[in-house]
PDB file of N, CA and C in Angstrom:
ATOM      1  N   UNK A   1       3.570  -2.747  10.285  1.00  0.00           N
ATOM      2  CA  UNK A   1       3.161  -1.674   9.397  1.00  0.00           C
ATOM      3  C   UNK A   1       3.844  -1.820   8.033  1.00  0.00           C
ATOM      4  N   UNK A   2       4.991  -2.158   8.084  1.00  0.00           N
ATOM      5  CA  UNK A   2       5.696  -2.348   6.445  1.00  0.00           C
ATOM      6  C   UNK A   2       5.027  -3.751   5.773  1.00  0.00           C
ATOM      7  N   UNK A   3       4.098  -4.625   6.440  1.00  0.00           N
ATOM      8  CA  UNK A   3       3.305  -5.300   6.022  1.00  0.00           C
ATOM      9  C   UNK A   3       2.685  -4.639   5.280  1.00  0.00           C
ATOM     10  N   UNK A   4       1.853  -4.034   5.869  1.00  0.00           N
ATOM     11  CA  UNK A   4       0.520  -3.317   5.000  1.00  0.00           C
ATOM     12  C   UNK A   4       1.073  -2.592   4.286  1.00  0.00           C
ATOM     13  N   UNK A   5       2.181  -1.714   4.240  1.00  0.00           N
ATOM     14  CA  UNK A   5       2.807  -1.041   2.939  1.00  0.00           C
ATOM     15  C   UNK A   5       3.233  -1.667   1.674  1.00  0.00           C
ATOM     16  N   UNK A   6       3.635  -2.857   2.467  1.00  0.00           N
ATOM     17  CA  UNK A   6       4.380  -3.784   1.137  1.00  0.00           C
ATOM     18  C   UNK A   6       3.537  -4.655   0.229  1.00  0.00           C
ATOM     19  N   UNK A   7       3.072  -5.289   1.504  1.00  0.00           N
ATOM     20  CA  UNK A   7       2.078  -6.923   0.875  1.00  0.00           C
ATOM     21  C   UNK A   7       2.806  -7.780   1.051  1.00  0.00           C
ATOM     22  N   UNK A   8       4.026  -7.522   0.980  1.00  0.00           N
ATOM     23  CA  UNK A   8       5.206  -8.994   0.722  1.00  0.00           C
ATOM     24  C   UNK A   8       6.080  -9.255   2.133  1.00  0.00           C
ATOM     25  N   UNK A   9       5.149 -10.282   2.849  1.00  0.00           N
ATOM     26  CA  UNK A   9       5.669 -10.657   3.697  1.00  0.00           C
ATOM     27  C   UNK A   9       6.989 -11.082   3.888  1.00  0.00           C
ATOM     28  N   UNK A  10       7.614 -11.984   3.186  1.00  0.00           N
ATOM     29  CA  UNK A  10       9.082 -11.987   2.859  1.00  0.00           C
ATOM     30  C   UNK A  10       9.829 -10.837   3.102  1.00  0.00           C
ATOM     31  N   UNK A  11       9.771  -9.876   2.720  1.00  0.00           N
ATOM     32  CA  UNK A  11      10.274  -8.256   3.022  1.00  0.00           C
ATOM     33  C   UNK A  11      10.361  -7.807   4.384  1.00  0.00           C
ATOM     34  N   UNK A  12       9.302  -8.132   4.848  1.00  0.00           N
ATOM     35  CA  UNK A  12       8.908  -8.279   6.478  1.00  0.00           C
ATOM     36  C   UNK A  12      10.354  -8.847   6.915  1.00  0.00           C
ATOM     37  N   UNK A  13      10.047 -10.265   6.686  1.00  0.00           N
ATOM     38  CA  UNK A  13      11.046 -11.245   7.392  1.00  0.00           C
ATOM     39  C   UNK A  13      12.159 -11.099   7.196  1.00  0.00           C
ATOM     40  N   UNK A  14      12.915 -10.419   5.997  1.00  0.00           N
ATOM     41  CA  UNK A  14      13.925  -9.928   6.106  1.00  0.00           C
ATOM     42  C   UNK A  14      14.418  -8.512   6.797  1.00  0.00           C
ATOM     43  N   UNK A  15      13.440  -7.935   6.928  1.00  0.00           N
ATOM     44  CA  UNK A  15      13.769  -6.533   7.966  1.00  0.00           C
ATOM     45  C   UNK A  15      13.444  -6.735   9.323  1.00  0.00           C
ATOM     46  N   UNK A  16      12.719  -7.992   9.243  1.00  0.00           N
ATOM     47  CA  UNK A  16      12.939  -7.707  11.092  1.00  0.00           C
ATOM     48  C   UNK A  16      13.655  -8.659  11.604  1.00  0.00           C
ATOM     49  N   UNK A  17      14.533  -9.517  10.487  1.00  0.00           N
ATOM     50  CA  UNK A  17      16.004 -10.866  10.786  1.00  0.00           C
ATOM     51  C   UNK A  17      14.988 -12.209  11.342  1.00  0.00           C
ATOM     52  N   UNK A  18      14.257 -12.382  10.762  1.00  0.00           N
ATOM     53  CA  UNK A  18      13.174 -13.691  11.660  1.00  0.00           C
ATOM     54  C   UNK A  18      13.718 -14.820  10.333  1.00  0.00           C
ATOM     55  N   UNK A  19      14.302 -15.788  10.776  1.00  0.00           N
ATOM     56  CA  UNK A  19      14.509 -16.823  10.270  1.00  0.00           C
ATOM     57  C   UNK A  19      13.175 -17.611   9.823  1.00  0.00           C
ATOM     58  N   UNK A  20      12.149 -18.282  10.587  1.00  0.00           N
ATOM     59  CA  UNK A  20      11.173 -18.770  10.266  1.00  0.00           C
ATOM     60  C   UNK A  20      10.087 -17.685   9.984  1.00  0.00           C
ATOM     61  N   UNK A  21       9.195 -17.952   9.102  1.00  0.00           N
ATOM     62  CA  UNK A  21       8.110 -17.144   8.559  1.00  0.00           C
ATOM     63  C   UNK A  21       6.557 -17.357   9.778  1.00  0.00           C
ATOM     64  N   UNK A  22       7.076 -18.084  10.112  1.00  0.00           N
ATOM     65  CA  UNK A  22       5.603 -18.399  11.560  1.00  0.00           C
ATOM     66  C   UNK A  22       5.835 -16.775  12.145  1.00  0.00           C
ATOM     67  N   UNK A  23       7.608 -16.825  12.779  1.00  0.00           N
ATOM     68  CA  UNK A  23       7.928 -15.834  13.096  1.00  0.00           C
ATOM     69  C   UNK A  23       7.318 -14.324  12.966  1.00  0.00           C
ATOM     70  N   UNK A  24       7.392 -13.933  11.733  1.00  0.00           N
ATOM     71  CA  UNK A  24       6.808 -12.968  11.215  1.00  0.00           C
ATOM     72  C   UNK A  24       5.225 -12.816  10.896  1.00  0.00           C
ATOM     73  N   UNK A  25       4.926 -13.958  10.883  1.00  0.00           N
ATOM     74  CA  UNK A  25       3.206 -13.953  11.018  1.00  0.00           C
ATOM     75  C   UNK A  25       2.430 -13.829  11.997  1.00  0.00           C
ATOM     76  N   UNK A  26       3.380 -13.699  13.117  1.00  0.00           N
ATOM     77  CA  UNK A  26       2.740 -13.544  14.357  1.00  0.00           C
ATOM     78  C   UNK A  26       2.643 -12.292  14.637  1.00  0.00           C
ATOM     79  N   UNK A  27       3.283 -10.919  14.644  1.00  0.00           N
ATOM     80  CA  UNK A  27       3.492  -9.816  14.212  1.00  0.00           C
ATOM     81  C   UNK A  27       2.692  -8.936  13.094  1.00  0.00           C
ATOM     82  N   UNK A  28       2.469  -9.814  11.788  1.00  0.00           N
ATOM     83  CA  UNK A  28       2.032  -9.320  10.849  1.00  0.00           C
ATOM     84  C   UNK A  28       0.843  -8.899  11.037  1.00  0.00           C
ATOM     85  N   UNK A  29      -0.001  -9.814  11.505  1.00  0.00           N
ATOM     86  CA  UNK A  29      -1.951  -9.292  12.110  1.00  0.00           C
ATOM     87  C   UNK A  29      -1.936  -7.825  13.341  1.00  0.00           C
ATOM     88  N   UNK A  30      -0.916  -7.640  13.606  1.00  0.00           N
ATOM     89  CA  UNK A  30      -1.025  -6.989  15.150  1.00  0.00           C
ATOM     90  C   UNK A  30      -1.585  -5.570  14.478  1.00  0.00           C
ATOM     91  N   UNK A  31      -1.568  -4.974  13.812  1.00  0.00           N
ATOM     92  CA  UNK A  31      -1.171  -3.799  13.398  1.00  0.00           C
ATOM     93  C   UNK A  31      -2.748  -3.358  12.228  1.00  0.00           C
ATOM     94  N   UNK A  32      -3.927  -2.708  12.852  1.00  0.00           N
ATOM     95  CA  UNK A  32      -4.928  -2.615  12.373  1.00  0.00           C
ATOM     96  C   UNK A  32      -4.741  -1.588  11.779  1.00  0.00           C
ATOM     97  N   UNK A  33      -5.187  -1.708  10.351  1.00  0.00           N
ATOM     98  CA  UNK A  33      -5.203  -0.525   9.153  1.00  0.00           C
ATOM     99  C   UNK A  33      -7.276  -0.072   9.317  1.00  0.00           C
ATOM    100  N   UNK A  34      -7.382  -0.554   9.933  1.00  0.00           N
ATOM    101  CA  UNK A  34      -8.905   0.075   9.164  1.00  0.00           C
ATOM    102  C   UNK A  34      -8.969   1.468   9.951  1.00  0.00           C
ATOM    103  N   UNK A  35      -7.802   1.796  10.469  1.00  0.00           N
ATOM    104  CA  UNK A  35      -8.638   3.276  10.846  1.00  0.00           C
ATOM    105  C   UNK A  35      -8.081   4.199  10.347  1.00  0.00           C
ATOM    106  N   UNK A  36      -7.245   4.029   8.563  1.00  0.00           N
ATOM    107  CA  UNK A  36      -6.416   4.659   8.272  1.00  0.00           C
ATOM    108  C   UNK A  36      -6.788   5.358   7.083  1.00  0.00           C
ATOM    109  N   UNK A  37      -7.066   6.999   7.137  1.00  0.00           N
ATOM    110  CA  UNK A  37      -7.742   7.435   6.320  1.00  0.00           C
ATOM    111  C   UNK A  37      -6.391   8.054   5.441  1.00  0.00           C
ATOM    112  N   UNK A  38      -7.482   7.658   4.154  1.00  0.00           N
ATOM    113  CA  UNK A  38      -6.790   8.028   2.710  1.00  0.00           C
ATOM    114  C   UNK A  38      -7.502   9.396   2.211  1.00  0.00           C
ATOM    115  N   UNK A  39      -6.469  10.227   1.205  1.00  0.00           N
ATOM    116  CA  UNK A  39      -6.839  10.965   0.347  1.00  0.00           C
ATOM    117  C   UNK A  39      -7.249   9.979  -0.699  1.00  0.00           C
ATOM    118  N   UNK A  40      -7.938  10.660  -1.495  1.00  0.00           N
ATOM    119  CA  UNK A  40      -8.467   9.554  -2.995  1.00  0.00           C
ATOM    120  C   UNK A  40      -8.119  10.502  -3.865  1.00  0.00           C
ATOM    121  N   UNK A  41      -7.632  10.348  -5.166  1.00  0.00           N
ATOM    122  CA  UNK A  41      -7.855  11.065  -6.299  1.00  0.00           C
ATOM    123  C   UNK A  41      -7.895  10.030  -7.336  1.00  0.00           C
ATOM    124  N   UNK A  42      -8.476  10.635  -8.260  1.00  0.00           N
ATOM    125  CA  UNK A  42      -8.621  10.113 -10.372  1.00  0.00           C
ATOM    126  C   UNK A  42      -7.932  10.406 -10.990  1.00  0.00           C
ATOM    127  N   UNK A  43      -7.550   9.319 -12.039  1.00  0.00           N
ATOM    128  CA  UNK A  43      -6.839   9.774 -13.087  1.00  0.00           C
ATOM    129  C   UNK A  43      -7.401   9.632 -14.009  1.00  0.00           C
ATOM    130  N   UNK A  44      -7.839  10.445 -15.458  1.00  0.00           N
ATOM    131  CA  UNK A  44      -8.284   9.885 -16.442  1.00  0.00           C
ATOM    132  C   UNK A  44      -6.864   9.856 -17.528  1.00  0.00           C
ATOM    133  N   UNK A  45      -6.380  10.413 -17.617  1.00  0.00           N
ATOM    134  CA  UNK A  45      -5.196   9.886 -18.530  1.00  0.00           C
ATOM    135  C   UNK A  45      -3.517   9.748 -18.124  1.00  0.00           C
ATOM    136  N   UNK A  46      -2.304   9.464 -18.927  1.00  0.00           N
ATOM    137  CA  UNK A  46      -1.788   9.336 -18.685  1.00  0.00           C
ATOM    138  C   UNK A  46      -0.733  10.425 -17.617  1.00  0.00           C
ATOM    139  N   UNK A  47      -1.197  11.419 -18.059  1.00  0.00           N
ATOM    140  CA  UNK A  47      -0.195  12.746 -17.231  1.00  0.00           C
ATOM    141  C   UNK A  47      -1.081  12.956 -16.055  1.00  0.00           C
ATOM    142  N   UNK A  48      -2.216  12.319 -15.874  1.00  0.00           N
ATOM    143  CA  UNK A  48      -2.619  12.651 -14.581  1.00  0.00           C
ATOM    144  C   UNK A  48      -2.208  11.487 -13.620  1.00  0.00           C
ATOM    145  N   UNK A  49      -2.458  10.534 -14.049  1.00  0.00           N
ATOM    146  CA  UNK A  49      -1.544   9.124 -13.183  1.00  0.00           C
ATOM    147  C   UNK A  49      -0.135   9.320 -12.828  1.00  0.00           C
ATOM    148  N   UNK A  50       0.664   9.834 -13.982  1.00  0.00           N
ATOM    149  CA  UNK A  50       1.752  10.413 -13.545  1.00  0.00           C
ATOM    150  C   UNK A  50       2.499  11.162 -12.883  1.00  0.00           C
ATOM    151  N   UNK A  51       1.065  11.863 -12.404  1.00  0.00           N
ATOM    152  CA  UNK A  51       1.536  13.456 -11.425  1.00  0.00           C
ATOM    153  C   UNK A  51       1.158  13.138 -10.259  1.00  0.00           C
ATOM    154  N   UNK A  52       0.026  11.930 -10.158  1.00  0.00           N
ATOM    155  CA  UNK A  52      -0.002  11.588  -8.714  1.00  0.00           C
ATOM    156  C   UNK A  52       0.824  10.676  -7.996  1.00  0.00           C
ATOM    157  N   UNK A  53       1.133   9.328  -8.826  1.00  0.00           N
ATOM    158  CA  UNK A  53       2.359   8.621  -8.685  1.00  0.00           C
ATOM    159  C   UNK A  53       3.376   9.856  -7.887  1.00  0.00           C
ATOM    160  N   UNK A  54       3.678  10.726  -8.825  1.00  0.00           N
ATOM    161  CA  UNK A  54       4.646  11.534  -8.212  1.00  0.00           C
ATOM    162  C   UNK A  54       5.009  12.066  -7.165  1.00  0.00           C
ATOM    163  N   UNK A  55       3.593  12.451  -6.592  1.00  0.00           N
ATOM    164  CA  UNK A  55       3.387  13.033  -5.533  1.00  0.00           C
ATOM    165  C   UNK A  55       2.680  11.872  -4.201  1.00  0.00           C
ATOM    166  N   UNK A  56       3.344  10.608  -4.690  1.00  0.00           N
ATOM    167  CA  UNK A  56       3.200  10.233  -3.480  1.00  0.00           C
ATOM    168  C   UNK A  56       2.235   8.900  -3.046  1.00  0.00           C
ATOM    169  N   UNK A  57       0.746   9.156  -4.500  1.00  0.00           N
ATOM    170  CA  UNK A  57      -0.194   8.243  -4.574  1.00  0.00           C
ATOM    171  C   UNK A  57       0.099   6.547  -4.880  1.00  0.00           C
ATOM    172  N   UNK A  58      -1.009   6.108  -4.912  1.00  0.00           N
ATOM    173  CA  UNK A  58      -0.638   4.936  -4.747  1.00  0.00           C
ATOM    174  C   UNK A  58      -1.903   4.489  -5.626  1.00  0.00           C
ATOM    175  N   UNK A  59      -1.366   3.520  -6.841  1.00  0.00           N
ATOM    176  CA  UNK A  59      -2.845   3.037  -7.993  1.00  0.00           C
ATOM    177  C   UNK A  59      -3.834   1.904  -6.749  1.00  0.00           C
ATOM    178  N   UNK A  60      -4.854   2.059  -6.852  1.00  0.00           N
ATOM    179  CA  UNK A  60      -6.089   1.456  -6.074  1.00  0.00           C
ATOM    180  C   UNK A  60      -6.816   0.413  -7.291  1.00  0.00           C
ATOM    181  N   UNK A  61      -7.725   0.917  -8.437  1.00  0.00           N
ATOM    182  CA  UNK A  61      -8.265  -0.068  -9.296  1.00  0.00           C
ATOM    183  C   UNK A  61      -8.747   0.654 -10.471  1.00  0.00           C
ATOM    184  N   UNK A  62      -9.382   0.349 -11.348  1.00  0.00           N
ATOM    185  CA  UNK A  62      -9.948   0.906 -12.495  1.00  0.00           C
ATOM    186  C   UNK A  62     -11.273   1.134 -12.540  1.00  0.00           C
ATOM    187  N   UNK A  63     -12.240   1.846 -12.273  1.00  0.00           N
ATOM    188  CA  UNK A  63     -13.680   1.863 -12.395  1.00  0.00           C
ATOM    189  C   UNK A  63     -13.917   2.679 -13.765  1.00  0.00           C
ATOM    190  N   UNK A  64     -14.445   1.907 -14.888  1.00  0.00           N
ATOM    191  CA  UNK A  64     -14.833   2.266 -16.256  1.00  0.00           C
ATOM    192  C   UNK A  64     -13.436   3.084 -16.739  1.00  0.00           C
ATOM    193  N   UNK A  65     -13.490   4.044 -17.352  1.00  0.00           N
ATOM    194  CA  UNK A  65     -11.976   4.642 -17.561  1.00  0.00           C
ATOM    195  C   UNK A  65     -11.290   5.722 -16.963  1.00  0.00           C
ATOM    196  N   UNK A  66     -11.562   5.371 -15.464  1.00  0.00           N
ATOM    197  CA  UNK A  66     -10.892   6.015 -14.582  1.00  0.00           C
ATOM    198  C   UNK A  66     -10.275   5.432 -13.591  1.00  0.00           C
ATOM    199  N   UNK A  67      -8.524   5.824 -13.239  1.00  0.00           N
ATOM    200  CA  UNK A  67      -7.810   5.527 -12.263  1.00  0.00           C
ATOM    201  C   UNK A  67      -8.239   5.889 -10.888  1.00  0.00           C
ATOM    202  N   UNK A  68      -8.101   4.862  -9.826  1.00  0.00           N
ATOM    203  CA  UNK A  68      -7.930   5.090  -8.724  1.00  0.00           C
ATOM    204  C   UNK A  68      -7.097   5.195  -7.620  1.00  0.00           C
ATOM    205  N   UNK A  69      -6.711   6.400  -7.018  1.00  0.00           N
ATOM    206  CA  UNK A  69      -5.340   6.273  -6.605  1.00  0.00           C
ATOM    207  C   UNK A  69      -5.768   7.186  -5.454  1.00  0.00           C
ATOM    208  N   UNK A  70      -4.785   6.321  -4.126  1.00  0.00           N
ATOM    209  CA  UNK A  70      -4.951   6.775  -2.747  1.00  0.00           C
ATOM    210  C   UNK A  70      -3.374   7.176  -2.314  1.00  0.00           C
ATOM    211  N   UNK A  71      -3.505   8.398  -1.053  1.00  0.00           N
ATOM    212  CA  UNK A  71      -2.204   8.534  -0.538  1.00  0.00           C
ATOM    213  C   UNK A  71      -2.634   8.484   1.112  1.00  0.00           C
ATOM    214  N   UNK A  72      -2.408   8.127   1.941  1.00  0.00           N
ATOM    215  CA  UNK A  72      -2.470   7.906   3.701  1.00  0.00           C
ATOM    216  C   UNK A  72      -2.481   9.501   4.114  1.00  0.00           C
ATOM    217  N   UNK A  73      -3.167  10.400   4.513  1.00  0.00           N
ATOM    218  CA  UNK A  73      -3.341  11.471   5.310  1.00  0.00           C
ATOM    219  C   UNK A  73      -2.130  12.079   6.191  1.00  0.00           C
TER     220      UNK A  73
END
């Protein structure tokens, strides 16, 4: 799970003490995110990105000039 939080497998391998990275890749797939529902919200400017950051969100992508930002339920 701190896979999918992080991205950075390395991080992995240092929190769970695995010397080789095979190690940790074997582990890393086990753990299915697709059934993991998100809140969504927008940001269109800067104090609104800022208030969700704050509270927890997480930036997703840019569609035309609006932020996309998710937090896990």
């Amino acid at each position: 799970m701190e896979y999918h939080r992080t991205k950075d497998i390395l991080h992995v391998m240092n929190v769970l003490g695995h010397k080789n990275i095979k190690n940790t890749l074997v582990y890393a797939h086990l753990v299915d995110i697709k059934d993991d529902e998100y809140v969504c919200k927008t940001a269109k400017g800067v104090d609104d990105a800022e208030a969700l950051i704050e509270s927890g969100f997480e930036y997703v992508t840019d569609i035309g000039d609006v932020k996309l930002f998710r937090k896990k339920k």
